[in-house]
Protein backbone atom coordinates (compact mmCIF):
# COMPACT_ATOMS: atom_id res chain seq x y z
CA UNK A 1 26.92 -12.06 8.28
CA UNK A 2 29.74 -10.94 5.73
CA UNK A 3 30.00 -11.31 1.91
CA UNK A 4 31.05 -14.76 1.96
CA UNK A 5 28.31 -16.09 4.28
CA UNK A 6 25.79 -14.29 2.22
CA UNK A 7 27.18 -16.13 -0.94
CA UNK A 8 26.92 -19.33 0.64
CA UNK A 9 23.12 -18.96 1.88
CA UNK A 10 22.34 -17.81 -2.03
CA UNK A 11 24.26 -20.94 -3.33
CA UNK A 12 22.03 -23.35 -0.87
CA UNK A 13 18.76 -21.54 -1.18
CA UNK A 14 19.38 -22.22 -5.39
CA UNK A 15 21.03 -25.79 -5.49
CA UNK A 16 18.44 -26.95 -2.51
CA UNK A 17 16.08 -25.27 -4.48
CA UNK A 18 14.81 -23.68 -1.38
CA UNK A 19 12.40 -20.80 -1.43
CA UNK A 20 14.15 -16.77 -1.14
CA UNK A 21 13.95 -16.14 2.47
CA UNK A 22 12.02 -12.35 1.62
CA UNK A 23 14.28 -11.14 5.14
CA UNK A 24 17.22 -12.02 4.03
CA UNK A 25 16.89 -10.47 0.68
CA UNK A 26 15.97 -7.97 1.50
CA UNK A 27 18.83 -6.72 4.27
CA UNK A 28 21.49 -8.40 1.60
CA UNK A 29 21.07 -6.91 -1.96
CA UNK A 30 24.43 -9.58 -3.20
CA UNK A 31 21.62 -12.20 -1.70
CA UNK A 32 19.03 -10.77 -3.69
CA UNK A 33 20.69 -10.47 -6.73
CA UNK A 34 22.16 -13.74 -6.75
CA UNK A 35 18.87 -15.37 -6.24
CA UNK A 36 17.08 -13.49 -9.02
CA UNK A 37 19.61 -14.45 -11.63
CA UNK A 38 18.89 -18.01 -10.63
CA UNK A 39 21.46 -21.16 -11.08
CA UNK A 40 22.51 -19.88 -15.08
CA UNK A 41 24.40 -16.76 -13.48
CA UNK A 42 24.90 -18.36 -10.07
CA UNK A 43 29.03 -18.68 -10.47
CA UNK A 44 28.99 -15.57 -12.65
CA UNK A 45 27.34 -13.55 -9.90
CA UNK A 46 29.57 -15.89 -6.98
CA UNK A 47 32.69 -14.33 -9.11
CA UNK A 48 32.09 -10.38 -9.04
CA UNK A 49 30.89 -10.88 -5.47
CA UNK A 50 34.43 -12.78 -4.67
CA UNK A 51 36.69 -10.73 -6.42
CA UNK A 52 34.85 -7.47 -4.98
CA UNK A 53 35.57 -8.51 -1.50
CA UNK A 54 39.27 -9.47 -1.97
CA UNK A 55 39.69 -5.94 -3.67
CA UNK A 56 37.92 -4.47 -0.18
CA UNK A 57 40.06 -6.75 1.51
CA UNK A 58 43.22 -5.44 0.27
CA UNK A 59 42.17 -2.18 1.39
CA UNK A 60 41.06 -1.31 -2.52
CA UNK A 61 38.99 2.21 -3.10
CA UNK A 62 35.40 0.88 -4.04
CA UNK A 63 35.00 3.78 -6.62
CA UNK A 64 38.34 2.10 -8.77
CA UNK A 65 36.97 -1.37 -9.28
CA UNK A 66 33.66 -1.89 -11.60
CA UNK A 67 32.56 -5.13 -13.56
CA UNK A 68 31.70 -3.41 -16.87
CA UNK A 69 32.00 -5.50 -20.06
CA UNK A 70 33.85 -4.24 -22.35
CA UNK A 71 33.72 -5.80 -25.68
CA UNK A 72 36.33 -5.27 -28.01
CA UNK A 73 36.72 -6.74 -31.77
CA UNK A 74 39.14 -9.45 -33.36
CA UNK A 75 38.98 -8.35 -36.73
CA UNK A 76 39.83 -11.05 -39.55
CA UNK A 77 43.05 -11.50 -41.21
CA UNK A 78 43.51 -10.04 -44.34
CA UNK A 79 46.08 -13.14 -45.44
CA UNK A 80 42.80 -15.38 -44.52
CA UNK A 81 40.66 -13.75 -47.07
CA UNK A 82 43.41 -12.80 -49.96
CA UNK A 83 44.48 -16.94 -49.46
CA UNK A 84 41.23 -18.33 -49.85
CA UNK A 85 39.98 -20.36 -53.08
CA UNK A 86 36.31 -18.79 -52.16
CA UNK A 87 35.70 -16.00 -54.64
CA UNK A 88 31.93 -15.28 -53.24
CA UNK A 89 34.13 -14.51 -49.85
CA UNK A 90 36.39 -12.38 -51.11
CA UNK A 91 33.21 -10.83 -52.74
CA UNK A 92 31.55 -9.86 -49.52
CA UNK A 93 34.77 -8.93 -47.67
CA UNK A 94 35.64 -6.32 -50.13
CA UNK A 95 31.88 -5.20 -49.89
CA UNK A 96 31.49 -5.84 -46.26
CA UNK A 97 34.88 -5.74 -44.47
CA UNK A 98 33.49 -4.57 -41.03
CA UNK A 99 30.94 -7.64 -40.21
CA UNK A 100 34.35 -9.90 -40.38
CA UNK A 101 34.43 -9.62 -36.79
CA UNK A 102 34.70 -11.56 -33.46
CA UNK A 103 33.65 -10.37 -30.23
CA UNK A 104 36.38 -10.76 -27.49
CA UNK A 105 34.81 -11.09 -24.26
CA UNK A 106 34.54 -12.90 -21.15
CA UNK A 107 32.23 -14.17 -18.32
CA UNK A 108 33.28 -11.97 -15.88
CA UNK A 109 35.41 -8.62 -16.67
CA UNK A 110 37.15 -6.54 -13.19
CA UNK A 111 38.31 -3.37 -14.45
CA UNK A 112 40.57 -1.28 -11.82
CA UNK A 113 40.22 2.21 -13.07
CA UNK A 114 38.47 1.12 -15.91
CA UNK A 115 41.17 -1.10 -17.83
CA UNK A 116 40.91 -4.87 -17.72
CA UNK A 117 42.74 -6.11 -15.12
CA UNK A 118 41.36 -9.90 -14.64
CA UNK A 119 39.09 -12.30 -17.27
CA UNK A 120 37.62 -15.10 -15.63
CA UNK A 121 35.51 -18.03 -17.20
CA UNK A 122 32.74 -19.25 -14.90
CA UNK A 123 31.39 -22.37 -15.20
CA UNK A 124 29.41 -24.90 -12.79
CA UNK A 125 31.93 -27.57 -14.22
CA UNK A 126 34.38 -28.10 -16.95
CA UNK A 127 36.02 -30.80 -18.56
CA UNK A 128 39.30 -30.62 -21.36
CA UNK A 129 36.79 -30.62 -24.29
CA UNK A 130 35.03 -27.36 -22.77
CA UNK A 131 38.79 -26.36 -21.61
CA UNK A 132 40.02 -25.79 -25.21
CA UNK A 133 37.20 -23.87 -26.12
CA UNK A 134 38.67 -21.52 -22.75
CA UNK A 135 41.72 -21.27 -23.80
CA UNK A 136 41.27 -20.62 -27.24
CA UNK A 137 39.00 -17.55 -26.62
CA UNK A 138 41.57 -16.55 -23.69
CA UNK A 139 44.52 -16.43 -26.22
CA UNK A 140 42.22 -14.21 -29.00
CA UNK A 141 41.60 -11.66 -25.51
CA UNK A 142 45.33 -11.63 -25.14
CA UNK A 143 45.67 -9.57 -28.32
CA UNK A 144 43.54 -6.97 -27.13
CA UNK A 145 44.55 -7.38 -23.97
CA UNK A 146 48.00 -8.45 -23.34
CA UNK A 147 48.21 -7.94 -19.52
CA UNK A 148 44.83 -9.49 -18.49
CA UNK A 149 45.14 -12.44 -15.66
CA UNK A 150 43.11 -14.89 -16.87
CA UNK A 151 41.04 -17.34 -14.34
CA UNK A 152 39.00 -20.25 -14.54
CA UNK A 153 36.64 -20.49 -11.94
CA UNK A 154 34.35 -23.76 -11.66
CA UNK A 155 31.85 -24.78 -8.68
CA UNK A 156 33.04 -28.97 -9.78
CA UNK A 157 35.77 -30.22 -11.68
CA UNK A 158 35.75 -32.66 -14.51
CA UNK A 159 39.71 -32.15 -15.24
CA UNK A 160 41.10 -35.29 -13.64
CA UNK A 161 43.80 -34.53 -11.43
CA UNK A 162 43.99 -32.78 -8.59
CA UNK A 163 41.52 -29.67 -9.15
CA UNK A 164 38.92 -30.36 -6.60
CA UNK A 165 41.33 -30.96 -3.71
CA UNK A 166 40.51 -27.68 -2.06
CA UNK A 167 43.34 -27.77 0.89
CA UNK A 168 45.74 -27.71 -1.88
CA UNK A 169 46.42 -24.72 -3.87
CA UNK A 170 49.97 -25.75 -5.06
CA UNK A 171 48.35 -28.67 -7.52
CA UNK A 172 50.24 -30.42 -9.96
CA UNK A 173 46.77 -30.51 -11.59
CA UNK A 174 45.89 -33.49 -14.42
CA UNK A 175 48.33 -35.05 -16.84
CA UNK A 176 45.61 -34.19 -19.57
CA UNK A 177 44.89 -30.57 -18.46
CA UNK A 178 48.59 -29.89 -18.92
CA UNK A 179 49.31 -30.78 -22.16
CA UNK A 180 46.69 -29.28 -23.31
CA UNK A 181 47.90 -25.95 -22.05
CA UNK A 182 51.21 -26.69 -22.86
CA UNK A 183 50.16 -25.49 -26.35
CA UNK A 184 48.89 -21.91 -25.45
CA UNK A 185 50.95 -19.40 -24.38
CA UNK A 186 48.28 -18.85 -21.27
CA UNK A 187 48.70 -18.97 -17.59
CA UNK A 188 45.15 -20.14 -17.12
CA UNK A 189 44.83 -19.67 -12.85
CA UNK A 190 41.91 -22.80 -12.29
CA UNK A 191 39.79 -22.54 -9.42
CA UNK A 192 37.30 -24.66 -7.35
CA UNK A 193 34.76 -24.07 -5.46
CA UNK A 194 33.55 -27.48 -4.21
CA UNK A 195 35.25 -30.46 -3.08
CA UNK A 196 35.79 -33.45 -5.19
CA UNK A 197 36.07 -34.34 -8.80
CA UNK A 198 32.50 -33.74 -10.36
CA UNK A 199 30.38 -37.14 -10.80
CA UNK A 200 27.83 -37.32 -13.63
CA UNK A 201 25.80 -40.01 -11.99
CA UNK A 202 25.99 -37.76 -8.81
CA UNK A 203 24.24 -34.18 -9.56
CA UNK A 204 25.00 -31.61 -6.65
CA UNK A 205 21.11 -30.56 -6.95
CA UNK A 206 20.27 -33.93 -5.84
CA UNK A 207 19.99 -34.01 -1.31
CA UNK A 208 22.03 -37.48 -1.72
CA UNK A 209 24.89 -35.71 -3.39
CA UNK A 210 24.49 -32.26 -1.90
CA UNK A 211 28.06 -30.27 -1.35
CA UNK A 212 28.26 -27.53 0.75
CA UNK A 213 30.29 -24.70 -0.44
CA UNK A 214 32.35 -23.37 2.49
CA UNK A 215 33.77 -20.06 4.15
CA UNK A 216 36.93 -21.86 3.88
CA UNK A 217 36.71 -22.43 -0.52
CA UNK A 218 35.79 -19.24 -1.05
CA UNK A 219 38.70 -17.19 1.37
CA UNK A 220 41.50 -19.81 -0.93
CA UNK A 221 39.51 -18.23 -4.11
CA UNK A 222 39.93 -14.63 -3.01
CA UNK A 223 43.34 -15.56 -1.90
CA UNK A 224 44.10 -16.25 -5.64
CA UNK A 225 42.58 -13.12 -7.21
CA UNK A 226 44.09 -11.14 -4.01
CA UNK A 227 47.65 -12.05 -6.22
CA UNK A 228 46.45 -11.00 -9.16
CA UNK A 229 44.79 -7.87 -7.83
CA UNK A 230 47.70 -6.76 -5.38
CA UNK A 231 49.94 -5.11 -8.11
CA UNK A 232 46.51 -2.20 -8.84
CA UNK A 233 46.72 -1.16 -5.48
């Protein structure tokens, strides 16, 4: 049993809500760790384990890749606070300049010899609303971070289109989806894990509306980050 079998017994044992098989985690510490971070972390932890096997995959040095997060700082603008009509801010800026801060950051963060090499937003679904937010906080990481790939990667998709078509990584993707990212300088890379567009009235969790994640989702995934990673080797 590789990597990606192991990932796929750790997805069923938490959306079946089936018991930890003790064996199993114990021969398979990705199993074991995947299962104790329960279905919150389950795509973040899916993610690291992906991207680590396309990076062994591609022949990658285990020591060069880690999944440290490093946070860095979008400081305000200084035009922002001289501008503004609010004298109590401008108060507190002068007194307090270094809590005007945000933090730039990620789900998931793959370093190759410790700089940033791919950002990836994990989420069990998303729809444009919760899009925007993504590509907002992706375009604030590009000024720390101009060269970071940035990936979307989503067990169901709520984007319309033609996300959850898994055979198809060439997708034209949804009418809505692109205009929105037509207005962010951001080559968002959107991946999915399960077949089919996601249906509220249908919750995966539920046996009658079970999917199965497959060998054959997750080798297109590490596929994708394979392009992205290729250039580090």
């Amino acid at each position: 049993m590789d990597k990606l079998d192991v990932v796929i017994q750790a997805y069923d044992t938490l959306i079946k809500g089936i018991e930890s098989d003790a064996r199993l985690e114990s021969q398979h510490r990705a199993y074991g760790g995947i299962i104790r971070s329960g279905k919150g972390k389950l795509v973040e932890n899916i993610t690291e384990i992906i991207i680590r096997y396309a990076w062994d995959q591609l022949g990658g040095h285990p020591s060069r890749i880690n999944f440290e997060k490093k946070i860095r700082k979008l400081k305000v603008k200084e035009s922002y606070i001289r501008n503004s009509s609010n004298s109590y801010l401008k108060s507190d800026y002068q007194q307090f300049p270094d809590k005007y801060f945000y933090k730039l950051k990620a789900d998931v963060h793959c370093n190759i010899d410790n700089n940033l090499a791919l950002a990836v937003e994990c989420k069990t679904y998303t729809e444009n609303a919760m899009l925007k937010r993504i590509l907002v906080d992706f375009t604030q990481m590009k000024t720390a971070w101009p060269n970071v790939d940035c990936f979307l990667l989503q067990l169901e998709s709520q984007l319309g289109g033609d996300y959850g078509e898994l055979r198809n990584y060439k997708r034209i993707g949804s009418a809505s989806t692109n205009t929105l990212m037509s207005y962010f300088e951001i080559d968002l890379k959107i991946l999915t894990l399960l077949e089919g567009e996601r249906k509220i009235n249908k919750p995966i969790h539920k046996p009658l509306y079970f999917k199965p994640l497959t060998k054959e989702s997750l080798l297109l995934v590490v596929k994708e980050f394979q392009k992205s990673l290729k250039p580090f080797l």
